[in-house]
Structure formats: C-alpha cells, structure tokens
PDB file of N, CA and C in Angstrom:
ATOM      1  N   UNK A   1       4.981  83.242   7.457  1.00  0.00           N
ATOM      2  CA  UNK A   1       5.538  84.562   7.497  1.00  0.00           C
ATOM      3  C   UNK A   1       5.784  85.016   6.063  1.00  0.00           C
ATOM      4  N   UNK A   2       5.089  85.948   5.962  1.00  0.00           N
ATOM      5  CA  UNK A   2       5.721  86.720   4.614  1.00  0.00           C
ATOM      6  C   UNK A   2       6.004  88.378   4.617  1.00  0.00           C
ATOM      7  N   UNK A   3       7.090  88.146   3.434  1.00  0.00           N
ATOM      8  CA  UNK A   3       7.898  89.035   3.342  1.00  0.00           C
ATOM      9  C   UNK A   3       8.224  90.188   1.960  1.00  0.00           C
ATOM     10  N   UNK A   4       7.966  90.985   2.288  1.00  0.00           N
ATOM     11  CA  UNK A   4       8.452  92.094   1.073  1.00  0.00           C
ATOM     12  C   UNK A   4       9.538  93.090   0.738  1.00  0.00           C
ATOM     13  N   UNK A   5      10.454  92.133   0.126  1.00  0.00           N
ATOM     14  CA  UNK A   5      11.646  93.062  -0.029  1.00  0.00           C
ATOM     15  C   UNK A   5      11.633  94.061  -1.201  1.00  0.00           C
ATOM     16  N   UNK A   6      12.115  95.351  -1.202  1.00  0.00           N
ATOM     17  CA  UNK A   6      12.574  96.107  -2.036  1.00  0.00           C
ATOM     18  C   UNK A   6      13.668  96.863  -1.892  1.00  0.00           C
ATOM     19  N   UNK A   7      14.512  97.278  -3.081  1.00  0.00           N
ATOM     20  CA  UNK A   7      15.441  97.502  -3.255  1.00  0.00           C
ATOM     21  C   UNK A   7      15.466  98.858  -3.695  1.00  0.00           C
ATOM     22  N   UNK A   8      15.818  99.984  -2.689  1.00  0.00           N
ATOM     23  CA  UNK A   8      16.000 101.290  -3.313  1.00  0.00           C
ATOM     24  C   UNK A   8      17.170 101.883  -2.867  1.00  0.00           C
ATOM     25  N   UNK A   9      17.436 102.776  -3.858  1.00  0.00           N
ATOM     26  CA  UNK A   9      19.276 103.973  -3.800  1.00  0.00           C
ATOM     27  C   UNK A   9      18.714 105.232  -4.041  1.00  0.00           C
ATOM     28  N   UNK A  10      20.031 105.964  -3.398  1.00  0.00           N
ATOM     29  CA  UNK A  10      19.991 107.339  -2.923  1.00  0.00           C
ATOM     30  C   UNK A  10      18.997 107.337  -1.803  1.00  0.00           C
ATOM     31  N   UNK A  11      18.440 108.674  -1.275  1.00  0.00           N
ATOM     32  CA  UNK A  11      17.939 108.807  -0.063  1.00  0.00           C
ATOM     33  C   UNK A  11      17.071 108.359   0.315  1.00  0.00           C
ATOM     34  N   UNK A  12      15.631 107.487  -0.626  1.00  0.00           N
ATOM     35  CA  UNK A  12      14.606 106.861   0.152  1.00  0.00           C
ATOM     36  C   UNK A  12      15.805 105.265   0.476  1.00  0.00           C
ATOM     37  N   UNK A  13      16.797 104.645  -0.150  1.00  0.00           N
ATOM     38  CA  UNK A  13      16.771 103.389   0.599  1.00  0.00           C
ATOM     39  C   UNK A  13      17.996 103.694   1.185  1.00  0.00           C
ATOM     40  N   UNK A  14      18.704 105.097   1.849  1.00  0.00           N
ATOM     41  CA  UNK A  14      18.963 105.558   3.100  1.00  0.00           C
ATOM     42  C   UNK A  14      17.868 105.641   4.202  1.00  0.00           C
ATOM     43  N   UNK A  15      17.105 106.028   4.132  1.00  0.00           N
ATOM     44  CA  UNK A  15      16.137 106.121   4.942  1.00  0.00           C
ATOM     45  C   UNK A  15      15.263 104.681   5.498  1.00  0.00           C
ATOM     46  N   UNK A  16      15.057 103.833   4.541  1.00  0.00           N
ATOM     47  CA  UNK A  16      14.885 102.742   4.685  1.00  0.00           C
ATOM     48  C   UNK A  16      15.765 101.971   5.804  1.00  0.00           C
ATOM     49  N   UNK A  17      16.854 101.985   5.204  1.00  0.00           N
ATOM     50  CA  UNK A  17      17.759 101.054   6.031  1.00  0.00           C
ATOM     51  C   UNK A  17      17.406 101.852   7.495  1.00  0.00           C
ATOM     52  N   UNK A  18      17.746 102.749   7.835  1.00  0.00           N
ATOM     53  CA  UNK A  18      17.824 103.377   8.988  1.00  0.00           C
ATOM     54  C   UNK A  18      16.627 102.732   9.663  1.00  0.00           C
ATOM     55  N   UNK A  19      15.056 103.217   9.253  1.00  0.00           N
ATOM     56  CA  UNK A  19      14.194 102.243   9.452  1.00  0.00           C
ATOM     57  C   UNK A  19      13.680 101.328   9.826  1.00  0.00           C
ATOM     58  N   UNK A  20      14.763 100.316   8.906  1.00  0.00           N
ATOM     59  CA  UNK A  20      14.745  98.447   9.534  1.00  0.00           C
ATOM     60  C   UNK A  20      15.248  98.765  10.932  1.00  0.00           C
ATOM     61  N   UNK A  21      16.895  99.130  10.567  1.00  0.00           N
ATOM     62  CA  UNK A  21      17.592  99.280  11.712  1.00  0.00           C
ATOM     63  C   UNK A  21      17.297  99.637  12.751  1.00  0.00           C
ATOM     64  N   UNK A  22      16.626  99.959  12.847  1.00  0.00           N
ATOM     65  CA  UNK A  22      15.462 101.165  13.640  1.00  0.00           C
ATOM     66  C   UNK A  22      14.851 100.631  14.798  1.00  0.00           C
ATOM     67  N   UNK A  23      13.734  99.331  14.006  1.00  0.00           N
ATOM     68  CA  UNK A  23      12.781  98.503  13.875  1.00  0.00           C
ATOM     69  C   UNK A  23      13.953  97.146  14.669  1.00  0.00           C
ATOM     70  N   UNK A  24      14.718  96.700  14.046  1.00  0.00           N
ATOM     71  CA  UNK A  24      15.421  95.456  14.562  1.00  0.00           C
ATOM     72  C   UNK A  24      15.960  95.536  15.776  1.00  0.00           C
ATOM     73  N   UNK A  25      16.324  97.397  16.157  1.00  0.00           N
ATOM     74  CA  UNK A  25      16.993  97.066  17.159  1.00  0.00           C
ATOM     75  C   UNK A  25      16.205  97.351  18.096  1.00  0.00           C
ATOM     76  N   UNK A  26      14.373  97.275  18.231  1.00  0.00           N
ATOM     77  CA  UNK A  26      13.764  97.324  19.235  1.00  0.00           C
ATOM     78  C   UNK A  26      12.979  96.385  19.275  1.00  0.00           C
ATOM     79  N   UNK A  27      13.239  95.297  18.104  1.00  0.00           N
ATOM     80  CA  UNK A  27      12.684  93.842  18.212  1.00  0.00           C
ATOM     81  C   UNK A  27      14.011  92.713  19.097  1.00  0.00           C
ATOM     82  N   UNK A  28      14.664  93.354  19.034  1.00  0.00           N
ATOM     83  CA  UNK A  28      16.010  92.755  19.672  1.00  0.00           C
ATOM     84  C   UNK A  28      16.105  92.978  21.200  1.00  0.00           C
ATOM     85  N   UNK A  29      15.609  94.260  21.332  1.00  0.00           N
ATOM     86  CA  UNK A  29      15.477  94.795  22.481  1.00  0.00           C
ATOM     87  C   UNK A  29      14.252  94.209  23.931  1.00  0.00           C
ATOM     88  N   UNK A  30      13.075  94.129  23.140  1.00  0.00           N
ATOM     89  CA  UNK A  30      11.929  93.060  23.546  1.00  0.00           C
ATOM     90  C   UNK A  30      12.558  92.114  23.529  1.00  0.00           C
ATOM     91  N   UNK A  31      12.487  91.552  22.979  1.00  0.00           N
ATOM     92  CA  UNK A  31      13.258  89.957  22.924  1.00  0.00           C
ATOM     93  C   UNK A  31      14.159  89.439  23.869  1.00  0.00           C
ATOM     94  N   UNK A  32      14.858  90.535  24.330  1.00  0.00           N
ATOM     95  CA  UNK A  32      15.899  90.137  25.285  1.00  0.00           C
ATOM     96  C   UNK A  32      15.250  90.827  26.585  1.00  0.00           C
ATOM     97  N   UNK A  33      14.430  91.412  26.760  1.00  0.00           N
ATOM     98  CA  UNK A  33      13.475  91.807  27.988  1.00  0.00           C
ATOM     99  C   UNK A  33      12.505  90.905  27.989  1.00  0.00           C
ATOM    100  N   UNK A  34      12.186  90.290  27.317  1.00  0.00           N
ATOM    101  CA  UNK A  34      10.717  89.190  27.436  1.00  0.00           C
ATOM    102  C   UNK A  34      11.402  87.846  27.497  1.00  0.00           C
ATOM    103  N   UNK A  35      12.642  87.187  27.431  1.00  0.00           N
ATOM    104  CA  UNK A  35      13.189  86.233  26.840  1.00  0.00           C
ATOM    105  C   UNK A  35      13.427  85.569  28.481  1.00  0.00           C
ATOM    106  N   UNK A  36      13.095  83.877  28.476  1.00  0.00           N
ATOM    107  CA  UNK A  36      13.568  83.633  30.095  1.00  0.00           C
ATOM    108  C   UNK A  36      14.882  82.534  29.435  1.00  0.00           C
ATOM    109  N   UNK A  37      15.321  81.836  30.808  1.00  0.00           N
ATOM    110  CA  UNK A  37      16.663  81.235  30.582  1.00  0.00           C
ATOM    111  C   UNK A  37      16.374  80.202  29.224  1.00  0.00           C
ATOM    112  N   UNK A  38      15.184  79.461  28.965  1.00  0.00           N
ATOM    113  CA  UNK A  38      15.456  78.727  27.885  1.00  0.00           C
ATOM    114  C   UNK A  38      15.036  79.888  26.384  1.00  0.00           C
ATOM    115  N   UNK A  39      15.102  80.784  26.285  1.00  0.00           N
ATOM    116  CA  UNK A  39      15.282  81.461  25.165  1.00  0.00           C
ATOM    117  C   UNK A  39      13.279  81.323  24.523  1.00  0.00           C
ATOM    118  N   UNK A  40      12.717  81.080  25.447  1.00  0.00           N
ATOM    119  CA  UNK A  40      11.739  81.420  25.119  1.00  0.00           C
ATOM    120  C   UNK A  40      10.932  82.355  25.223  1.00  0.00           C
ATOM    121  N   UNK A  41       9.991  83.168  24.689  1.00  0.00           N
ATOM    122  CA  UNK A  41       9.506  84.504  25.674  1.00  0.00           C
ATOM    123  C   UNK A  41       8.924  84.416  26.722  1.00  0.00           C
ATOM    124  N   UNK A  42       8.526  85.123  27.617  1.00  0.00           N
ATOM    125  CA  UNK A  42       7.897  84.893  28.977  1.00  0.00           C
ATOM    126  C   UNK A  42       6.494  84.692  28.826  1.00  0.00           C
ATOM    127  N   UNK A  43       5.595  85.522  27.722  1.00  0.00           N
ATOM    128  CA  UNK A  43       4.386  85.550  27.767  1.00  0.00           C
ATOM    129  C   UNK A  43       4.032  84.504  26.931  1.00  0.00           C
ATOM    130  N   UNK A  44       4.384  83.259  26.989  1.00  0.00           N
ATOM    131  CA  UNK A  44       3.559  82.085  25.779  1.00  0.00           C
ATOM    132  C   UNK A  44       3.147  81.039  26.691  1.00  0.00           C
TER     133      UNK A  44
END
C-alpha cells in the first residue's frame, strides 16, 4: 500500500480534509455493510 501525504492551509487543505472525511466515512460505511461476524468482508 502506498501513500501520499500532503500538507496544505487555508481553503484548498479545508477542502481536502472534508474530502478524506468524505471518502472515510463511506469506506467505513462499506465495511460495515460487507463485514460478517468474524470482521471479515463477505465477498473474499
């Protein structure tokens, strides 16, 4: 897995964050709709 962080202020890394946030809370969201009792996803 790789990863690219950057670091921005004022309104583009407002917008950013929102973004991730955005993004995480509909990877969170799958995750817990695809997820069975042992915490694995359903489709593997």
């Amino acid at each position: 897995m790789v990863f690219d962080v950057q670091l921005l202020d004022g309104p583009e890394g407002e917008a950013l964050a929102q973004q991730q946030a955005r993004v995480l809370r509909e990877v969170t969201e799958w995750l817990a709709q695809n997820s069975s009792a042992s915490g694995r996803t359903t489709n593997q």
